[in-house]
Protein backbone atom coordinates (compact mmCIF):
# COMPACT_ATOMS: atom_id res chain seq x y z
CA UNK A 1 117.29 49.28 57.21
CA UNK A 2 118.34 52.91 56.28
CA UNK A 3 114.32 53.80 56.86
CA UNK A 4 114.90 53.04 60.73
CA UNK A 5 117.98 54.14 61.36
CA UNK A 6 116.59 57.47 60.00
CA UNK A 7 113.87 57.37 62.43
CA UNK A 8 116.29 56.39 65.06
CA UNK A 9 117.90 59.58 64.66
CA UNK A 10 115.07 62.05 63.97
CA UNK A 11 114.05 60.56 67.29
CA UNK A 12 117.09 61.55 69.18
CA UNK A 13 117.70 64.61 67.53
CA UNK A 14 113.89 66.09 68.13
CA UNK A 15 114.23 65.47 71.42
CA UNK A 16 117.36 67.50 71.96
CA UNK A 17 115.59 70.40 69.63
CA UNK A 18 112.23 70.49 71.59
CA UNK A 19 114.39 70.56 74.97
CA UNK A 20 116.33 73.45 73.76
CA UNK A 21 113.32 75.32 72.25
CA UNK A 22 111.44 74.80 75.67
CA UNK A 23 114.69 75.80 77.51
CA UNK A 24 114.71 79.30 75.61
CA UNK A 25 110.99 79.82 75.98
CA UNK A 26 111.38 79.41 79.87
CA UNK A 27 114.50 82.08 79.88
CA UNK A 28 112.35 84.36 77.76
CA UNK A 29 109.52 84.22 80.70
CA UNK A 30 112.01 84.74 83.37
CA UNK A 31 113.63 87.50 81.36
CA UNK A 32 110.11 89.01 80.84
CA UNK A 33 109.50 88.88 84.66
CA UNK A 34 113.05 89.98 85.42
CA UNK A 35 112.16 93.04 83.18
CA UNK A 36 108.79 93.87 85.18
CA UNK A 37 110.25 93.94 88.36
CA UNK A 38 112.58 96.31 87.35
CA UNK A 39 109.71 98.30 86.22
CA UNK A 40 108.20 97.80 88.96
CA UNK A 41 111.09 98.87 91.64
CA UNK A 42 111.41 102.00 89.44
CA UNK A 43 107.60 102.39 89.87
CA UNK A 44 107.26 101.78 93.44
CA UNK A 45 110.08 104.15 94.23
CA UNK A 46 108.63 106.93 92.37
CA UNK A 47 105.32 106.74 94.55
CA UNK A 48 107.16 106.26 97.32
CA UNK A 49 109.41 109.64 96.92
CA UNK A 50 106.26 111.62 95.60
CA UNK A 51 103.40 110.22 98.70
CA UNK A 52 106.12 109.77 101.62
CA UNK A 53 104.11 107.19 104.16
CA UNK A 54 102.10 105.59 101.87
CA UNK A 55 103.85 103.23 100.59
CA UNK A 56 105.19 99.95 103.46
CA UNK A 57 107.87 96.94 103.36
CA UNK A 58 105.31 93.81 102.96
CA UNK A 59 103.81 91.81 100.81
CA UNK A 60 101.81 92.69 97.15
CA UNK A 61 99.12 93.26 98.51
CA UNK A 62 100.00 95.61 101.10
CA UNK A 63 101.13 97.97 98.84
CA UNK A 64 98.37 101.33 97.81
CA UNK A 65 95.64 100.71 95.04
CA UNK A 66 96.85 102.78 92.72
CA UNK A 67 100.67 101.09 92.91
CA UNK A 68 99.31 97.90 92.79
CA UNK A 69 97.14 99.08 89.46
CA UNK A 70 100.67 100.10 87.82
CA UNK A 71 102.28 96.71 88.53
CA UNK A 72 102.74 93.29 85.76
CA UNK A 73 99.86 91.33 86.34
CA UNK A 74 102.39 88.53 86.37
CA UNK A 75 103.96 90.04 89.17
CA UNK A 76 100.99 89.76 91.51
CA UNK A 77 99.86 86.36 90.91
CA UNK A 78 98.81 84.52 93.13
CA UNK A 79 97.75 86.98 95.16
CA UNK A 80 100.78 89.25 94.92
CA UNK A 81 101.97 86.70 97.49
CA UNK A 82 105.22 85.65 95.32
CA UNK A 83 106.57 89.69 95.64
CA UNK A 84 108.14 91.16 98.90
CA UNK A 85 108.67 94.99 99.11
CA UNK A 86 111.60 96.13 101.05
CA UNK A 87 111.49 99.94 101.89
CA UNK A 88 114.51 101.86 103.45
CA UNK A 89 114.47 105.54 103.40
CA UNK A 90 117.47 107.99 104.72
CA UNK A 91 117.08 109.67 108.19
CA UNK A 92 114.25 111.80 107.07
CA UNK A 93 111.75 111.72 104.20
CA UNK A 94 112.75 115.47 103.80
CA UNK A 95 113.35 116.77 100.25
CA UNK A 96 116.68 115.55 98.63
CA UNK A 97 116.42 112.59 100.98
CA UNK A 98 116.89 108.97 99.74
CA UNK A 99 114.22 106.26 99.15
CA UNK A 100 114.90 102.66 98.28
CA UNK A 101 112.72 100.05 97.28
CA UNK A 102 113.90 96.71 97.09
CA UNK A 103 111.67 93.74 95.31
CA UNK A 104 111.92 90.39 95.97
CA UNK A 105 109.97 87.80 93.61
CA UNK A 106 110.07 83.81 94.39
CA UNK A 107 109.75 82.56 90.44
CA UNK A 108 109.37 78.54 91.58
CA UNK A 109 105.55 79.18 90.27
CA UNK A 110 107.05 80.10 86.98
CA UNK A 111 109.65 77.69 85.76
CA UNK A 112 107.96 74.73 83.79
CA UNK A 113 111.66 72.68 83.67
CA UNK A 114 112.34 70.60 86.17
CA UNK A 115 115.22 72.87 88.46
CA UNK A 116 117.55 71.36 89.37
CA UNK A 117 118.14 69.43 85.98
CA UNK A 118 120.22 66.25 86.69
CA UNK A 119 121.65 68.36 89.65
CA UNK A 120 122.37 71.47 87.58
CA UNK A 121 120.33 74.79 88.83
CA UNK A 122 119.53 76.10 85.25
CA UNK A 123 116.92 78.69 86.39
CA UNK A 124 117.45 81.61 89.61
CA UNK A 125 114.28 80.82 91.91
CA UNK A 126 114.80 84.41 94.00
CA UNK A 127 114.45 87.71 91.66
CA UNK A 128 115.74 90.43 92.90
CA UNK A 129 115.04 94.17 91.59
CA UNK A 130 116.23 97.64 93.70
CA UNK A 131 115.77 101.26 92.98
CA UNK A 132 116.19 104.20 94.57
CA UNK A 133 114.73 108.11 94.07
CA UNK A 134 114.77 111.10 96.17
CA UNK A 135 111.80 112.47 97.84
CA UNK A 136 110.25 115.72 96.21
């Protein structure tokens, strides 16, 4: 009787492990992407303030070759169609003027877990990443 009461319990308790393990893993990928658009603002600012004009609000894939070559290759799956760039400049793209880049990234093609869980959101489906840099 002990023997299956023992496996009784393993049972339960593996479960609630292997959900917990899978539940970090799935943070660490958002966290991972989280970091890459952050990156990636940072990046996409930079061009922006360097080559004024070049760089558009769009999609991915709108964005210049050489931007799109400096990216996360998780970022621009699927095309690049899960990333939106925002750009916003000052009045002028004179020097000292301000450029921002703003990054939106839909992460629904990323999270494995079921969201919501039993009506709980666990995981943010919208990532959101902003920089700004002055134009040289």
């Amino acid at each position: 009787m002990s023997r299956g009461q023992d496996l009784v319990e393993f049972a339960l308790i593996s479960t609630l492990v292997i959900f917990v393990l899978v539940l970090g893993v799935q943070y660490a990928l958002l966290g991972q992407t989280v970091l890459a658009l952050g990156q990636s603002a940072s990046t996409i600012a930079r061009y922006a303030a360097v080559n004024p004009g070049t760089v558009s609000s769009g999609k991915a894939s709108s964005l210049p070759t050489a931007v799109q070559n400096m990216l996360s290759p998780n970022l621009l799956s699927n095309g690049g169609a899960d990333l939106t760039v925002t750009l916003t400049s000052s009045p002028g793209t004179a020097f000292g003027d301000t450029c921002t880049v703003s990054l939106s990234y839909s992460a629904t093609s990323e999270i494995m877990l079921p969201n919501p869980f039993f009506g709980i959101p666990l995981f943010p489906t919208t990532l959101i990443a902003q920089d700004s840099q002055l134009y040289e």
